[in-house]
N, C-alpha and C. Protein backbone atom coordinates (compact mmCIF):
# COMPACT_ATOMS: atom_id res chain seq x y z
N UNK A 1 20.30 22.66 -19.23
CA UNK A 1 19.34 22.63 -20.30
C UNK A 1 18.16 21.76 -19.88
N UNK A 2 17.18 22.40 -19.95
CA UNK A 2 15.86 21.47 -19.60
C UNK A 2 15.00 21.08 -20.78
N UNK A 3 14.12 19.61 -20.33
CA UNK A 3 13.51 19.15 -21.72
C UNK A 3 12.45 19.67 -21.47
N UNK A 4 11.15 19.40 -22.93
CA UNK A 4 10.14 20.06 -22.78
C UNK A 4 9.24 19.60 -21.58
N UNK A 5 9.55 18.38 -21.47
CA UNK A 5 8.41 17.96 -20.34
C UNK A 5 8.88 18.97 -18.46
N UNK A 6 9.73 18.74 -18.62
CA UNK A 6 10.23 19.55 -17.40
C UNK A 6 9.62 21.21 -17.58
N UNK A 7 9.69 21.71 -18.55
CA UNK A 7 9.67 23.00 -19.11
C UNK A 7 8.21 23.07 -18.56
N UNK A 8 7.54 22.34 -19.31
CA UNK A 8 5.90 22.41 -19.28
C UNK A 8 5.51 22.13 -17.77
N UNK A 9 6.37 21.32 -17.12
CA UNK A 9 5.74 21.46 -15.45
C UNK A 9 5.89 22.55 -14.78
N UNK A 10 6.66 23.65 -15.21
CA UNK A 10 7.29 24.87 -14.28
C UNK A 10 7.12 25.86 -14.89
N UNK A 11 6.69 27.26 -13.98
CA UNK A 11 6.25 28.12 -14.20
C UNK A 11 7.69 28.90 -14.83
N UNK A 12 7.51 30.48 -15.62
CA UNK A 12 8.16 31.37 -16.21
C UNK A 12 9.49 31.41 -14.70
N UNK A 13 8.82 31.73 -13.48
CA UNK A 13 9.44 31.73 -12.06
C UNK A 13 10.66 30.44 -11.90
N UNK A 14 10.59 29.44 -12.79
CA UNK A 14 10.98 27.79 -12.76
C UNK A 14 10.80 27.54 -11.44
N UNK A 15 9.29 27.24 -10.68
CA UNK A 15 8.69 26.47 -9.46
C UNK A 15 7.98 25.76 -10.64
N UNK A 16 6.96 24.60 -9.62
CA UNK A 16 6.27 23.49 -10.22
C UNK A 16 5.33 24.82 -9.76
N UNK A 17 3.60 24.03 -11.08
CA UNK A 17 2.42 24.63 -10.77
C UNK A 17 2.43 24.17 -9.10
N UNK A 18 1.13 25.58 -8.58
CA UNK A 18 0.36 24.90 -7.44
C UNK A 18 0.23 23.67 -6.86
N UNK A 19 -0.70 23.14 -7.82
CA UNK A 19 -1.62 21.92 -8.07
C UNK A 19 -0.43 21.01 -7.74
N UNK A 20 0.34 20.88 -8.96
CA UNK A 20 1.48 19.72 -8.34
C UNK A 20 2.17 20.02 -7.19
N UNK A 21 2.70 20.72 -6.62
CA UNK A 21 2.88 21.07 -5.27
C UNK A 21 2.09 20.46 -4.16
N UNK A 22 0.99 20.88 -4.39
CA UNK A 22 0.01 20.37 -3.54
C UNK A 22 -0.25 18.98 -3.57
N UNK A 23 -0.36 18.46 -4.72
CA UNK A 23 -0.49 16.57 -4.75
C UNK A 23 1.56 16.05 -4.36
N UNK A 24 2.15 16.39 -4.56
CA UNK A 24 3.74 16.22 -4.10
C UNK A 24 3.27 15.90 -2.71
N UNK A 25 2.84 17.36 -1.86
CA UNK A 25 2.77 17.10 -0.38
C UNK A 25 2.06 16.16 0.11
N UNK A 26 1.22 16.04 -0.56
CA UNK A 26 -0.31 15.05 -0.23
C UNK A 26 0.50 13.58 -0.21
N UNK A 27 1.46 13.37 -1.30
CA UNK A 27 1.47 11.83 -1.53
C UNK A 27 3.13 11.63 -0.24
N UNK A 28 3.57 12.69 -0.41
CA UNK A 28 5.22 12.20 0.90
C UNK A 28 5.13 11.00 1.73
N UNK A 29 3.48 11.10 2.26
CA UNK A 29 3.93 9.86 3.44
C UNK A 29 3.88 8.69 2.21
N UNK A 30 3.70 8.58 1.67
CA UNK A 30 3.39 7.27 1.26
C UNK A 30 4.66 6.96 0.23
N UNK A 31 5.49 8.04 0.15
CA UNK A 31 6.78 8.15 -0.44
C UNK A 31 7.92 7.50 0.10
N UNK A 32 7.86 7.56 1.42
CA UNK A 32 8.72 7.10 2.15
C UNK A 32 8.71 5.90 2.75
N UNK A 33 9.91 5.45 2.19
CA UNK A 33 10.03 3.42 1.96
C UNK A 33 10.00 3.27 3.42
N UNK A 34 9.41 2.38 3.90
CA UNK A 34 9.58 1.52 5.13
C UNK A 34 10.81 0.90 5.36
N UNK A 35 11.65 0.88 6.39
CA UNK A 35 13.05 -0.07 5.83
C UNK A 35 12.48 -1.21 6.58
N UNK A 36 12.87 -2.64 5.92
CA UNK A 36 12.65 -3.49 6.33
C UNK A 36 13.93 -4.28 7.22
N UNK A 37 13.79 -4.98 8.57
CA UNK A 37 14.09 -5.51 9.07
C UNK A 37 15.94 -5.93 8.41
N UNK A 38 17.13 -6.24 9.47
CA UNK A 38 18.39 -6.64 8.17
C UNK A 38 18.15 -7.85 8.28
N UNK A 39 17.14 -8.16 8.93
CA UNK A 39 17.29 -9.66 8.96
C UNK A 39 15.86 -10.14 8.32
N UNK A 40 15.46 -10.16 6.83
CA UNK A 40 14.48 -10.15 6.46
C UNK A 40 13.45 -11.54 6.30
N UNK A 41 14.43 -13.08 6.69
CA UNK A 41 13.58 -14.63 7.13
C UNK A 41 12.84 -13.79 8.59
N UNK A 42 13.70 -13.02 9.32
CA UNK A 42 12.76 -13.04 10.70
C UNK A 42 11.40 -12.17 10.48
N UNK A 43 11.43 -11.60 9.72
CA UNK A 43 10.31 -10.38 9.20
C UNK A 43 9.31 -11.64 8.77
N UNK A 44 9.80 -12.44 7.75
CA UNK A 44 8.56 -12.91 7.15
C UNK A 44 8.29 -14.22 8.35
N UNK A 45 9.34 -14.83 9.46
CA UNK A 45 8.97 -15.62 10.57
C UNK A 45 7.41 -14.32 11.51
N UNK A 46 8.14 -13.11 11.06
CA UNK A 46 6.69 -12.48 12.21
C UNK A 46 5.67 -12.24 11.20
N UNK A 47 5.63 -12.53 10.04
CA UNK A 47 4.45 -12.42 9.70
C UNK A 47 3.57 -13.52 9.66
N UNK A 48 4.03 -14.63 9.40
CA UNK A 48 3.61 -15.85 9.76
C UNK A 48 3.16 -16.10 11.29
N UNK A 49 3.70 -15.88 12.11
CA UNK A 49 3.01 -15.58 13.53
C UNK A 49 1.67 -15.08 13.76
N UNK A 50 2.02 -13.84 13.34
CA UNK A 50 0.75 -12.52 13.55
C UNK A 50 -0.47 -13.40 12.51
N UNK A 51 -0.18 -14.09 11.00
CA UNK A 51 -1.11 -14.75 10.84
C UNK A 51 -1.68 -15.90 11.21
N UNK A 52 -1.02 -16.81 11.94
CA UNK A 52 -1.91 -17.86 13.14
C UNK A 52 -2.44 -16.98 14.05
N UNK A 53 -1.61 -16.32 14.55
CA UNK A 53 -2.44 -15.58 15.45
C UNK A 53 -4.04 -14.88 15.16
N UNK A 54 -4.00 -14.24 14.19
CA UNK A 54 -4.80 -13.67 13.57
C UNK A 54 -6.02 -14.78 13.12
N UNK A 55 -5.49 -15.81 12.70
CA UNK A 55 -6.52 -16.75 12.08
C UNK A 55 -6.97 -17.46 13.44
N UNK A 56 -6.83 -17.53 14.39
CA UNK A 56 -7.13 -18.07 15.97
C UNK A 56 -8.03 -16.95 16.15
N UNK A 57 -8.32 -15.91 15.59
CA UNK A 57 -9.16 -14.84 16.46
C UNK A 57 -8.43 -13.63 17.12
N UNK A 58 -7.33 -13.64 16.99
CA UNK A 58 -6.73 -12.79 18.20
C UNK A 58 -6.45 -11.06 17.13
N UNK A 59 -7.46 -10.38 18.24
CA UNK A 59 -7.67 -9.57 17.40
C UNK A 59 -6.50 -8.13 17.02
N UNK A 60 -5.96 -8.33 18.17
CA UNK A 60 -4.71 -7.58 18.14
C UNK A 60 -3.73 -7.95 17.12
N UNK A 61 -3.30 -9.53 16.70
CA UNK A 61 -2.91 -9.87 15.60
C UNK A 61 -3.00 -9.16 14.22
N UNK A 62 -4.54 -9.28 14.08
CA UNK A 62 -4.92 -9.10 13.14
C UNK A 62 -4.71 -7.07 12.53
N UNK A 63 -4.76 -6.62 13.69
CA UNK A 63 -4.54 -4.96 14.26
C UNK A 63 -3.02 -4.50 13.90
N UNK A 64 -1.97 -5.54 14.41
CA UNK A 64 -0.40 -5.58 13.90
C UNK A 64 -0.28 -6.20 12.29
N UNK A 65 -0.80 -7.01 11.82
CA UNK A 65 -1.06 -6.97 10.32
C UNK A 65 -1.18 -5.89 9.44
N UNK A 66 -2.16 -4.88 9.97
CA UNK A 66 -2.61 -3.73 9.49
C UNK A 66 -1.81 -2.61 9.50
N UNK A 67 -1.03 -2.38 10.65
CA UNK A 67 -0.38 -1.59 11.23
C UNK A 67 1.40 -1.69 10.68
N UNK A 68 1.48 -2.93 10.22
CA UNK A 68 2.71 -3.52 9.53
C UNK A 68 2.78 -3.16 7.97
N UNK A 69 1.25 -3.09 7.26
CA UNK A 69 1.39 -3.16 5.72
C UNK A 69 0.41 -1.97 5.25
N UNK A 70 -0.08 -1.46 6.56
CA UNK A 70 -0.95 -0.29 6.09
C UNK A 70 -0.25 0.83 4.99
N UNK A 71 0.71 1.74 5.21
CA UNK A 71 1.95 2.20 4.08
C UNK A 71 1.82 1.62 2.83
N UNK A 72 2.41 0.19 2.67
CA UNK A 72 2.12 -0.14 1.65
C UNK A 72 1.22 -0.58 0.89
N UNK A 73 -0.03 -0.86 1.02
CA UNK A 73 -1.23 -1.54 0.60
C UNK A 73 -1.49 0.76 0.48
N UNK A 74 -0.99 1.63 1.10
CA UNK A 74 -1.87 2.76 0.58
C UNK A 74 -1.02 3.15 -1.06
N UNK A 75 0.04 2.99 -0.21
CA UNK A 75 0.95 3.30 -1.27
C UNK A 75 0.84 2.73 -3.04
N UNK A 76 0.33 1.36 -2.73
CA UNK A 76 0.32 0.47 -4.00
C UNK A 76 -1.75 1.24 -4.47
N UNK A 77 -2.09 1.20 -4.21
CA UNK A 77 -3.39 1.59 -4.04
C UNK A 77 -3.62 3.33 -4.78
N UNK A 78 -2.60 4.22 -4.42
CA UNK A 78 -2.38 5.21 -4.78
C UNK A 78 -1.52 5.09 -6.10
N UNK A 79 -0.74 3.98 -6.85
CA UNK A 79 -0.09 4.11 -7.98
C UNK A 79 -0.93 3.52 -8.77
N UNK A 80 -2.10 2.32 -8.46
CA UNK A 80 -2.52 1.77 -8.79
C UNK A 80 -4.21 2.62 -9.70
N UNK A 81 -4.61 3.72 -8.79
CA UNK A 81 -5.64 4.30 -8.95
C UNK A 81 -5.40 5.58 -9.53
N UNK A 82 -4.67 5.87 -8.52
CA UNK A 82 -4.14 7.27 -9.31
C UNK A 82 -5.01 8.75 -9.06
N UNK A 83 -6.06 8.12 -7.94
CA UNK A 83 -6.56 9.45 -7.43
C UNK A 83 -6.60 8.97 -5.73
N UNK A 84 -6.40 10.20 -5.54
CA UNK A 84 -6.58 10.27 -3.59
C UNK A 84 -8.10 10.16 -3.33
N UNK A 85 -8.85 10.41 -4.29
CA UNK A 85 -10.73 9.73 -3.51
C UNK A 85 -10.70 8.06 -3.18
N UNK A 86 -10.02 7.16 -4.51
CA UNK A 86 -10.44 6.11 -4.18
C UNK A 86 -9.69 5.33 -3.62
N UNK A 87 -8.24 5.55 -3.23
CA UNK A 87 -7.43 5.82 -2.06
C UNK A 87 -7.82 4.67 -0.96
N UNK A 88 -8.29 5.31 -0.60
CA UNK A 88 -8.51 4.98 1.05
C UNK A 88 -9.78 3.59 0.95
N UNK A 89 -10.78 3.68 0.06
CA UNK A 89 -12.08 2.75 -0.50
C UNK A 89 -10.84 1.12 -0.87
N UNK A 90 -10.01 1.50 -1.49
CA UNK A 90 -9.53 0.36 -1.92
C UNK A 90 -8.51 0.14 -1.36
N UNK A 91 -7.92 0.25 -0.26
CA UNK A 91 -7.05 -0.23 0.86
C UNK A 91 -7.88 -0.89 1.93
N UNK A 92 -9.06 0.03 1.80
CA UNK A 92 -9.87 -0.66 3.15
C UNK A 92 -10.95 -1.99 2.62
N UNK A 93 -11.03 -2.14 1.23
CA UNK A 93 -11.26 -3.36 1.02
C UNK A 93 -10.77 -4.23 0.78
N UNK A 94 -9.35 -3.85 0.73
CA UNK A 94 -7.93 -5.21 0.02
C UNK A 94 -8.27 -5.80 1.73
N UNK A 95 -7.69 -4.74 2.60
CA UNK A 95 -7.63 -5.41 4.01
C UNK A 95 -9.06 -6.42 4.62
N UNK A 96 -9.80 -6.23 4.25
CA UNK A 96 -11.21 -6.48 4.73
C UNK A 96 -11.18 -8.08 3.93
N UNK A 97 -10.88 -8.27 2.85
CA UNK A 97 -10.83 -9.47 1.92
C UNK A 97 -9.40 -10.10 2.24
N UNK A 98 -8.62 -9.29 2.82
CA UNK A 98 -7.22 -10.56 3.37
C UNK A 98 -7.56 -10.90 4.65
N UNK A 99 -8.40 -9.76 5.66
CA UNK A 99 -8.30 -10.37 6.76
C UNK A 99 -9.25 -11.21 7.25
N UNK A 100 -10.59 -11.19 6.06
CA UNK A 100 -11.64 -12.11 6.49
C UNK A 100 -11.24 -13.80 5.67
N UNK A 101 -10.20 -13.43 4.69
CA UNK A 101 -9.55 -15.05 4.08
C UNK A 101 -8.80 -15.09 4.41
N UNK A 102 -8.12 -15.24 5.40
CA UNK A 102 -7.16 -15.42 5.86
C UNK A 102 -6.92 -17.00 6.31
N UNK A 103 -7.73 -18.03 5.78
CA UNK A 103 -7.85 -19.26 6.16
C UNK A 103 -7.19 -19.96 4.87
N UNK A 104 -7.65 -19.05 3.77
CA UNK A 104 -6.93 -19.92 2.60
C UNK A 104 -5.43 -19.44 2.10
N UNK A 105 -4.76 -18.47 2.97
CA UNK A 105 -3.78 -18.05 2.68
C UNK A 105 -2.92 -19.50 2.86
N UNK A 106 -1.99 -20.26 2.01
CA UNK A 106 -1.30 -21.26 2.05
C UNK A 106 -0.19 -21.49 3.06
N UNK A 107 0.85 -20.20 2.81
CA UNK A 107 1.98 -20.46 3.33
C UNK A 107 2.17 -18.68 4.15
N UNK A 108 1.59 -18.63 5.33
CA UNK A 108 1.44 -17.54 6.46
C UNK A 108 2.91 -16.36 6.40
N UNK A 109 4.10 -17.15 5.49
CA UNK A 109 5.34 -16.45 5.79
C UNK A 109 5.09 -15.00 4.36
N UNK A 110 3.86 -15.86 3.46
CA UNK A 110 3.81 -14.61 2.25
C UNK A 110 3.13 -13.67 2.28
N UNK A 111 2.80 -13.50 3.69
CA UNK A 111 1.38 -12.64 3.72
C UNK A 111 1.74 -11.22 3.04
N UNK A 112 2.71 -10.89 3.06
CA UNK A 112 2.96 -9.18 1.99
C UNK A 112 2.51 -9.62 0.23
N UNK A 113 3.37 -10.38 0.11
CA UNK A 113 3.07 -10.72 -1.36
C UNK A 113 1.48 -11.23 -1.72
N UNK A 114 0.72 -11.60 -0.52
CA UNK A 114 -0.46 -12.17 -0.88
C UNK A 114 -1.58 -11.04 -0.61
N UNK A 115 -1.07 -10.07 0.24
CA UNK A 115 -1.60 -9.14 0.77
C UNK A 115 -1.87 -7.96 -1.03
N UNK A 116 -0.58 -7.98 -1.64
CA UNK A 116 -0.34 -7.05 -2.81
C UNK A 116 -0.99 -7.66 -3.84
N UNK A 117 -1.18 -8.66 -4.20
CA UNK A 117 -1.97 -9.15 -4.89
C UNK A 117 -3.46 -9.01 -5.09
N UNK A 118 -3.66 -9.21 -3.63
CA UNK A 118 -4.90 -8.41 -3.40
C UNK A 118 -5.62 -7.36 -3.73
N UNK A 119 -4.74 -6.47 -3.24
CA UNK A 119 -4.49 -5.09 -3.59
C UNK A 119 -4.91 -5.04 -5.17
N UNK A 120 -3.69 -5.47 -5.68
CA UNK A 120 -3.68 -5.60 -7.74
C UNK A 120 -5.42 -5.95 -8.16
N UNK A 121 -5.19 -7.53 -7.92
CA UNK A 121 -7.13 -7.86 -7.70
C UNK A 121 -8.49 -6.89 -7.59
N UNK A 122 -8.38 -5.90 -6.46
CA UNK A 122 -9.00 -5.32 -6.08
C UNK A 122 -9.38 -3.79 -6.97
N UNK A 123 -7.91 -3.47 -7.42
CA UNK A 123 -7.97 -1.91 -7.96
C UNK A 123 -8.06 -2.57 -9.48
N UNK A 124 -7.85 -3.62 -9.88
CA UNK A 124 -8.54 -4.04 -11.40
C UNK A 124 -10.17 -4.37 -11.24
N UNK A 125 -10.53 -4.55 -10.40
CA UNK A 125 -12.03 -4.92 -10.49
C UNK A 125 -12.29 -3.36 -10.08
N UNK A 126 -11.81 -2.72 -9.76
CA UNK A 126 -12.42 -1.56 -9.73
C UNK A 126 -12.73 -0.39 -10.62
N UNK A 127 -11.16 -0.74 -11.40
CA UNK A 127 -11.16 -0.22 -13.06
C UNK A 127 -11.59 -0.74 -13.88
N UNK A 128 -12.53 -1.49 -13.44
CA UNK A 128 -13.45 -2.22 -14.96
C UNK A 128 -14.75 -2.24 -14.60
N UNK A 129 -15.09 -1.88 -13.64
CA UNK A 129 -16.57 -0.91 -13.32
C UNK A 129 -16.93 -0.02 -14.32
């Protein structure tokens, strides 16, 4: 027995419309959880690294930062906005504002949690444009 909301997403055929099909495929990568490390103090010991490193200049640091939380900063960015245009605009400015403050970040081991915050920060000043 299906409810109405289910009912109303699926055609007479019972497939989803097009449209949702098409945004389903669009969003997968960003669906799929990252597994994190079993040893998750050493995860946040390398993030703390990569950010001295990073705050010294070293630009590859700063490149493995990106490359570490890129997924999620799209991912949060995409629940947060809720369209694939502004997507990509507000990931690439969360990153641009963590990696150019990266001096006042306090404690180098939170950089995910300080990184998402950001993120939050960023897609509220954007929804109040």
């Amino acid at each position: 027995r299906s409810s109405t909301a289910t009912r109303s997403l699926t055609s007479s055929s019972g497939t989803a419309p097009r449209a949702l099909r098409v945004r389903e495929r669009r969003m997968r990568p960003f669906l799929v959880r990252t597994k994190l490390p079993d040893d998750a103090e050493g995860a946040r010991e390398g993030d703390a690294a990569l950010v001295l490193a990073a705050r010294s200049g070293q630009r590859s640091a700063e490149e493995a930062l990106y490359r570490r939380y890129a997924r999620m900063v799209h991912a949060m960015a995409f629940r947060l906005m809720g369209s694939d245009a502004d997507v990509d605009d507000l990931a690439q400015d969360a990153f641009v504002e963590a990696l150019t403050s990266l001096g006042s970040l306090a404690e180098p081991a939170a950089f995910s949690s300080w990184l998402g915050a950001i993120v939050v920060r960023t897609a509220s000043k954007r929804l109040l444009l």
